[in-house]
C-alpha atoms as a PDB file:
ATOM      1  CA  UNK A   1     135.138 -53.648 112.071  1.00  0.00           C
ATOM      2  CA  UNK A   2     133.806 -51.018 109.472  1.00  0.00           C
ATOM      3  CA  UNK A   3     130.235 -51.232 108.384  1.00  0.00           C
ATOM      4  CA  UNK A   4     129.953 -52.427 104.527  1.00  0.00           C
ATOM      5  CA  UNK A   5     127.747 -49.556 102.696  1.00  0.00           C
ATOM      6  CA  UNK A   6     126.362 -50.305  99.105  1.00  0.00           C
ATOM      7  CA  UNK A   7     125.399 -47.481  96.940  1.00  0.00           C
ATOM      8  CA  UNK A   8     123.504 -48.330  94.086  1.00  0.00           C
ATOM      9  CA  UNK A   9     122.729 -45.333  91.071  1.00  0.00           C
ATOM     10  CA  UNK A  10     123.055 -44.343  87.569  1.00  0.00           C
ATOM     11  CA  UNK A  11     124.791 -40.926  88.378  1.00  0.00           C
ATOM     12  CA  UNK A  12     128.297 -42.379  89.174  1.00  0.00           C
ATOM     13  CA  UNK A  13     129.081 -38.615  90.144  1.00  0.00           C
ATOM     14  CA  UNK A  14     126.625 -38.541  92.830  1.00  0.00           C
ATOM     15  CA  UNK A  15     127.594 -42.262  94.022  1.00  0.00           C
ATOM     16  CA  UNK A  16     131.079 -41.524  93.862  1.00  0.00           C
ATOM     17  CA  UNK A  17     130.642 -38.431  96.408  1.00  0.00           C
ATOM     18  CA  UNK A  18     127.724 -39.964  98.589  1.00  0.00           C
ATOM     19  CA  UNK A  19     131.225 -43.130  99.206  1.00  0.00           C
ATOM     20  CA  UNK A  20     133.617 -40.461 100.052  1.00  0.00           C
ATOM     21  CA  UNK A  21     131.029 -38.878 102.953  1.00  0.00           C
ATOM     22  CA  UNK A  22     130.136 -41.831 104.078  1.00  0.00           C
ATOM     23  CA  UNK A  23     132.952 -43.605 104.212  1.00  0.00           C
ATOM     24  CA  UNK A  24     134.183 -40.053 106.698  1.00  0.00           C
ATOM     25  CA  UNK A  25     131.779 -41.543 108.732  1.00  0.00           C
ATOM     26  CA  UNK A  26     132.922 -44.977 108.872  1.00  0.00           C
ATOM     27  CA  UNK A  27     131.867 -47.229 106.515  1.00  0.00           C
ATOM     28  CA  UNK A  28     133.585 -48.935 103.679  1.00  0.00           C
ATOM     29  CA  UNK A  29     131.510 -48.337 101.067  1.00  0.00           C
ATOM     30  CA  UNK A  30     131.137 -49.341  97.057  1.00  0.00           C
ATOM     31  CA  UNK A  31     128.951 -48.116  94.569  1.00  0.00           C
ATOM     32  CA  UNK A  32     126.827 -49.628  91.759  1.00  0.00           C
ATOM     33  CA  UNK A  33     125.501 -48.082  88.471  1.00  0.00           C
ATOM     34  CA  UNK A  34     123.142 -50.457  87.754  1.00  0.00           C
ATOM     35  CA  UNK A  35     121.501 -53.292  89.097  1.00  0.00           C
ATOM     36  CA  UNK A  36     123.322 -55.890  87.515  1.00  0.00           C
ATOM     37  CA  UNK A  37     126.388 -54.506  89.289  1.00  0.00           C
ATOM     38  CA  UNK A  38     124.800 -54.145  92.587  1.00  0.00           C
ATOM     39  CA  UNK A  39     123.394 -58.098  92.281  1.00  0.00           C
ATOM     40  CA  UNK A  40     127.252 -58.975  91.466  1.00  0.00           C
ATOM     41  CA  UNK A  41     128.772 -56.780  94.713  1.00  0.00           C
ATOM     42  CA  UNK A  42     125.729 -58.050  97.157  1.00  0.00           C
ATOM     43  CA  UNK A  43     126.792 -61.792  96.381  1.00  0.00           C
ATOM     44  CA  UNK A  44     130.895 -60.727  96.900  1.00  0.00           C
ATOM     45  CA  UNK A  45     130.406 -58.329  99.672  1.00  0.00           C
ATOM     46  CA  UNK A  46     128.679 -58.977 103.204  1.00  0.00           C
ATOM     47  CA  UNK A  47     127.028 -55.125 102.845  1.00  0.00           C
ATOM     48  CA  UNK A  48     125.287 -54.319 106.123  1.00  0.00           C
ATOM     49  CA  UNK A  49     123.216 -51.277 104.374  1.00  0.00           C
ATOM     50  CA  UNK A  50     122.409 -50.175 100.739  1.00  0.00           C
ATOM     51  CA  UNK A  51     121.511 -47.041  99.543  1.00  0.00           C
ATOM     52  CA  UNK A  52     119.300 -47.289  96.593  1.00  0.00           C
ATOM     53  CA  UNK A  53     118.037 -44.809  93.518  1.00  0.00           C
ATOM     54  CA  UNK A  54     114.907 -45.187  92.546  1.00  0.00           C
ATOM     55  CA  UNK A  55     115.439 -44.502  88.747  1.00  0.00           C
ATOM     56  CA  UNK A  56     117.790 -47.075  87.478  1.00  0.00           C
ATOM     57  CA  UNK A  57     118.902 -46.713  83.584  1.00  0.00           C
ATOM     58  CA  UNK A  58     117.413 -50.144  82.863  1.00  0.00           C
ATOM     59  CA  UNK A  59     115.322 -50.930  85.778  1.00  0.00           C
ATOM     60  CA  UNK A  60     113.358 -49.449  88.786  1.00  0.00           C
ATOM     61  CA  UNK A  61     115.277 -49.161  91.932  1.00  0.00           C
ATOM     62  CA  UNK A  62     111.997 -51.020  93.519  1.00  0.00           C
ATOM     63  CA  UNK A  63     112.498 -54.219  91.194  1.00  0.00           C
ATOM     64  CA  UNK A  64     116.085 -54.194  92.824  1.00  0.00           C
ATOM     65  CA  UNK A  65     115.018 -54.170  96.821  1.00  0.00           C
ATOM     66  CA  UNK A  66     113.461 -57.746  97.168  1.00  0.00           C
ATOM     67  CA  UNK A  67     116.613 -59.361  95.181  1.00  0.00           C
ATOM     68  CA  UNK A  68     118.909 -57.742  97.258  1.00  0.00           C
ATOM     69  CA  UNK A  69     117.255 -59.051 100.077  1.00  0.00           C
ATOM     70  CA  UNK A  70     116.845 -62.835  98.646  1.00  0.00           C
ATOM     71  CA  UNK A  71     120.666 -62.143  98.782  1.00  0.00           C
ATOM     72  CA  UNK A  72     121.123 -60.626 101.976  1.00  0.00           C
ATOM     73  CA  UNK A  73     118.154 -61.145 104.234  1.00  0.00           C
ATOM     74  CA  UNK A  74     119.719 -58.407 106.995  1.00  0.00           C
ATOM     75  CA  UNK A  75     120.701 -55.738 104.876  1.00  0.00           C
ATOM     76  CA  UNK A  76     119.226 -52.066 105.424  1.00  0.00           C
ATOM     77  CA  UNK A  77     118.278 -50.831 102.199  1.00  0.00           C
ATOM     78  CA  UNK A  78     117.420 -46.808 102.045  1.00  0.00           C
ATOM     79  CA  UNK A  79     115.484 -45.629  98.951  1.00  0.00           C
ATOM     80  CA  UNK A  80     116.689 -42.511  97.528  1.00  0.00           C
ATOM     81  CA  UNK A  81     114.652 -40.717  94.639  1.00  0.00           C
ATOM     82  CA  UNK A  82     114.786 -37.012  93.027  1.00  0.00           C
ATOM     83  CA  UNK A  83     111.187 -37.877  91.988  1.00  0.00           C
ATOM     84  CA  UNK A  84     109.742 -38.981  95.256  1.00  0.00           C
ATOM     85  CA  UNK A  85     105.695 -39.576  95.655  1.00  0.00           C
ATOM     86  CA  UNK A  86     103.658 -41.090  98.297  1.00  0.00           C
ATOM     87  CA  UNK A  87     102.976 -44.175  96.430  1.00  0.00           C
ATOM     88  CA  UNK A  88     106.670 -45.304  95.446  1.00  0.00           C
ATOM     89  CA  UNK A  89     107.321 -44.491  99.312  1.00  0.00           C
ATOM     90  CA  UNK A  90     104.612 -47.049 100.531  1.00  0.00           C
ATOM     91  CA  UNK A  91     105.721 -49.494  98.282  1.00  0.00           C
ATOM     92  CA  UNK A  92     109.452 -49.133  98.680  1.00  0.00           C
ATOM     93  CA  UNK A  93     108.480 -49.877 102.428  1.00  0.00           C
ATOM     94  CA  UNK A  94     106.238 -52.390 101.881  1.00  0.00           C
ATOM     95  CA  UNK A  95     109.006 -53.697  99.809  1.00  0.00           C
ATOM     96  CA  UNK A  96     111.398 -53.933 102.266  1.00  0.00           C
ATOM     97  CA  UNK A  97     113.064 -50.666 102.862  1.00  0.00           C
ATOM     98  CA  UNK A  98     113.806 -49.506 106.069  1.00  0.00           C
ATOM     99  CA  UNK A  99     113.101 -45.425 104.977  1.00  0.00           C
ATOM    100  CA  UNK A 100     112.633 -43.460 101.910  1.00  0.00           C
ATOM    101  CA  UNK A 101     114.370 -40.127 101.454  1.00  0.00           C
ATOM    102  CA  UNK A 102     114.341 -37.643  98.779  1.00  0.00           C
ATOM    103  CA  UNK A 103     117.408 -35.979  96.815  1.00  0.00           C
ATOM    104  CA  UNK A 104     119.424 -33.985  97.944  1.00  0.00           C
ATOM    105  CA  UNK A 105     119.720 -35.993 100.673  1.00  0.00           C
ATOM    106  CA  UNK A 106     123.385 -35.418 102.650  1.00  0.00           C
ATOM    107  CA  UNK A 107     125.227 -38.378 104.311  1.00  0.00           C
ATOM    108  CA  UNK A 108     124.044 -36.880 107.860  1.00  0.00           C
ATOM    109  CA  UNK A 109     120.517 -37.275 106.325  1.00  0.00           C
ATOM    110  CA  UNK A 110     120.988 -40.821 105.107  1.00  0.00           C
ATOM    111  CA  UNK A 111     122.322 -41.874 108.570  1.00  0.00           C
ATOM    112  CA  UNK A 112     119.699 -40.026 110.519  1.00  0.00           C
ATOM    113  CA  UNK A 113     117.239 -42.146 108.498  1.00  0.00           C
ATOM    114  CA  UNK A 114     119.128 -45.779 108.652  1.00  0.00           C
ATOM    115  CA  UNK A 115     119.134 -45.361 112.310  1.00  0.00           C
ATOM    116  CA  UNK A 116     115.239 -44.368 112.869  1.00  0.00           C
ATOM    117  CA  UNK A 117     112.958 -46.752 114.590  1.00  0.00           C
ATOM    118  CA  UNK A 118     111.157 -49.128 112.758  1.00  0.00           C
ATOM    119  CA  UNK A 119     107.830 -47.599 113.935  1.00  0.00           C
ATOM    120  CA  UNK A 120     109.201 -44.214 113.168  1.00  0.00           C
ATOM    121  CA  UNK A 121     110.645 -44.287 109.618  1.00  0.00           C
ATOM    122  CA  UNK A 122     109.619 -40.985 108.837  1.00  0.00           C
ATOM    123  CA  UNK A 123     108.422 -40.838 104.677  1.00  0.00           C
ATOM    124  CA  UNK A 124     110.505 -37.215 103.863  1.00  0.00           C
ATOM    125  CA  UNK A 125     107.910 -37.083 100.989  1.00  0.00           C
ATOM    126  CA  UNK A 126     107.501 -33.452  99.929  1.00  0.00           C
ATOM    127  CA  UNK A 127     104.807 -33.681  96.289  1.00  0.00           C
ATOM    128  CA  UNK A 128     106.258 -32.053  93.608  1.00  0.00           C
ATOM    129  CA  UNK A 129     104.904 -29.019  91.878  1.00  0.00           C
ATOM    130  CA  UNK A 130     102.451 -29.362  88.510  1.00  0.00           C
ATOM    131  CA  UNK A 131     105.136 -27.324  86.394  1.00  0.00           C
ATOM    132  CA  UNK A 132     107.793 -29.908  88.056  1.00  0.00           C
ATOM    133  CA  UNK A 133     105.898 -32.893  87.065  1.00  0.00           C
ATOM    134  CA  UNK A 134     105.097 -31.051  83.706  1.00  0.00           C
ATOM    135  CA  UNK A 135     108.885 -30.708  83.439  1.00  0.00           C
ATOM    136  CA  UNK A 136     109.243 -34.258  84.118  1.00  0.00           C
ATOM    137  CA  UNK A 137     106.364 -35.688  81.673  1.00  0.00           C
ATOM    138  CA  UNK A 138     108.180 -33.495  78.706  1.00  0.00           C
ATOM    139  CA  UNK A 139     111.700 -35.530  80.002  1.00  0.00           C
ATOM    140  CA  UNK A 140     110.299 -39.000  79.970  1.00  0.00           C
ATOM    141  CA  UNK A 141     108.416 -38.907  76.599  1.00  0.00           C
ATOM    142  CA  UNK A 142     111.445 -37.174  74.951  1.00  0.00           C
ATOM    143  CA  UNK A 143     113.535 -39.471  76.214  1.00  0.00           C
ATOM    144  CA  UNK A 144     110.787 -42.401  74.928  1.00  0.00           C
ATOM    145  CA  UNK A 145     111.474 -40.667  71.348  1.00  0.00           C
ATOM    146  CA  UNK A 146     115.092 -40.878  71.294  1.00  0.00           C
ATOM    147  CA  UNK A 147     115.418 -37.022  71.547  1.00  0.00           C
ATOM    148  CA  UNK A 148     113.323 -36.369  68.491  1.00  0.00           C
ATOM    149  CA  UNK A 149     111.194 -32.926  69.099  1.00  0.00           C
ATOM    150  CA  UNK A 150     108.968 -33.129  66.595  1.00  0.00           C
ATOM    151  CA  UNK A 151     107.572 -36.867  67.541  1.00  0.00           C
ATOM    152  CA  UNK A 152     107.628 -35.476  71.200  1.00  0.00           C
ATOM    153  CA  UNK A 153     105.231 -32.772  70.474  1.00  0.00           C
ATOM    154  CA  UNK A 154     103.230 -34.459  68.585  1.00  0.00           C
ATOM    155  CA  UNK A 155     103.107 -37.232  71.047  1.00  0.00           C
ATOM    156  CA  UNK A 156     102.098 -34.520  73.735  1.00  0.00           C
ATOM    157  CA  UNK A 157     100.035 -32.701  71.526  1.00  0.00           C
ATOM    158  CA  UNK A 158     101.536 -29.147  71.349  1.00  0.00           C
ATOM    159  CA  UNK A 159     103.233 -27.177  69.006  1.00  0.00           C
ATOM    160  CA  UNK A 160     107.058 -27.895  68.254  1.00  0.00           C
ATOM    161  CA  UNK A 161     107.426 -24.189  69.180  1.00  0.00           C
ATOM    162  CA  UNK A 162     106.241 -24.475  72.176  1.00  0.00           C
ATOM    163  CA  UNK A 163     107.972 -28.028  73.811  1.00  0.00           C
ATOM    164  CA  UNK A 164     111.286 -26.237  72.329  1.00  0.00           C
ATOM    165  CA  UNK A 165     110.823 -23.024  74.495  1.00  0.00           C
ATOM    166  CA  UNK A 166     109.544 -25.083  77.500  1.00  0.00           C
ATOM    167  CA  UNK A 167     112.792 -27.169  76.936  1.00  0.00           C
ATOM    168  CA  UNK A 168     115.109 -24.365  77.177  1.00  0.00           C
ATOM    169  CA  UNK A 169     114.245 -23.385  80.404  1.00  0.00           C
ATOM    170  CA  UNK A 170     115.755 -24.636  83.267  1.00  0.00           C
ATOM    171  CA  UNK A 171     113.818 -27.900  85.138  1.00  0.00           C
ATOM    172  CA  UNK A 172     111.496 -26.314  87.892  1.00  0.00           C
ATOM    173  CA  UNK A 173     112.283 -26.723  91.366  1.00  0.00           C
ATOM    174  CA  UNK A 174     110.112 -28.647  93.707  1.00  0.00           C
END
């Protein structure tokens, strides 16, 4: 009997690729876009492991561990995050998480860190950079202001000049 894999995230790309390699490796696996759908497959489907995003469109990945697990006490939830910090990683484990891995994160990754040791989940927690987290700030408050330049500079206090040539480049790696 195949494993049932849940993986729950707002890129529907990147879920619909993560199913494909892991189901090469077994498991039957569905995604979920949003937490609403991944409450609706946890109560239909006897998953065994979840893989979830942090960054939901509507609601924090961490809001979504503990009702998963009020639905299925023995499922293996693995949080996944492009934005990964030591303190979402402590409390995605205190949580209820069995490990906490940061994008990209390949399907030999993801296994590798389902089947560590409880008293070895090893936190793959690297910081980001300050022009990565600058990057991210700018995202998040122009996102906050619908797209609207001019109320996101003035909400970050720079010239419109400048947020529009800081938007143009390309995000900053890690």
């Amino acid at each position: 009997m195949t494993e049932k894999l849940l993986i729950v995230d707002d890129d529907q790309t990147f879920a619909a690729v993560l199913a494909r390699s892991m189901e090469r490796h077994g498991f039957q696996a569905a995604t979920a876009c949003s937490a609403e759908q991944a409450l609706t497959a946890c109560r239909e489907t006897a998953f065994v492991k979840a893989v979830v995003d942090l960054k939901l469109e509507q609601q924090s990945g961490l809001q979504l561990i503990p009702q998963l697990l009020k639905l299925r006490p023995e499922l293996q939830i693995l949080m996944l995050t492009g934005y990964s910090s030591i303190a979402t990683a402590v409390e995605a484990i205190k949580l209820g998480a069995v490990n906490y891995l940061c994008k990209p994160a390949g399907s030999e990754e993801i296994l590798a860190a389902f089947n560590a040791d409880g008293g070895d989940v090893a936190l793959a927690v690297t910081p980001p950079s300050v022009d990565r987290l600058e990057w991210e700030h700018i995202q998040r408050v122009l996102a906050a202001n619908d797209g609207n330049i001019s109320a996101t500079a003035r909400t970050l206090g720079m010239h419109r000049r400048t947020l529009q040539r800081k938007l143009q480049k390309r995000p900053v790696k890690k």
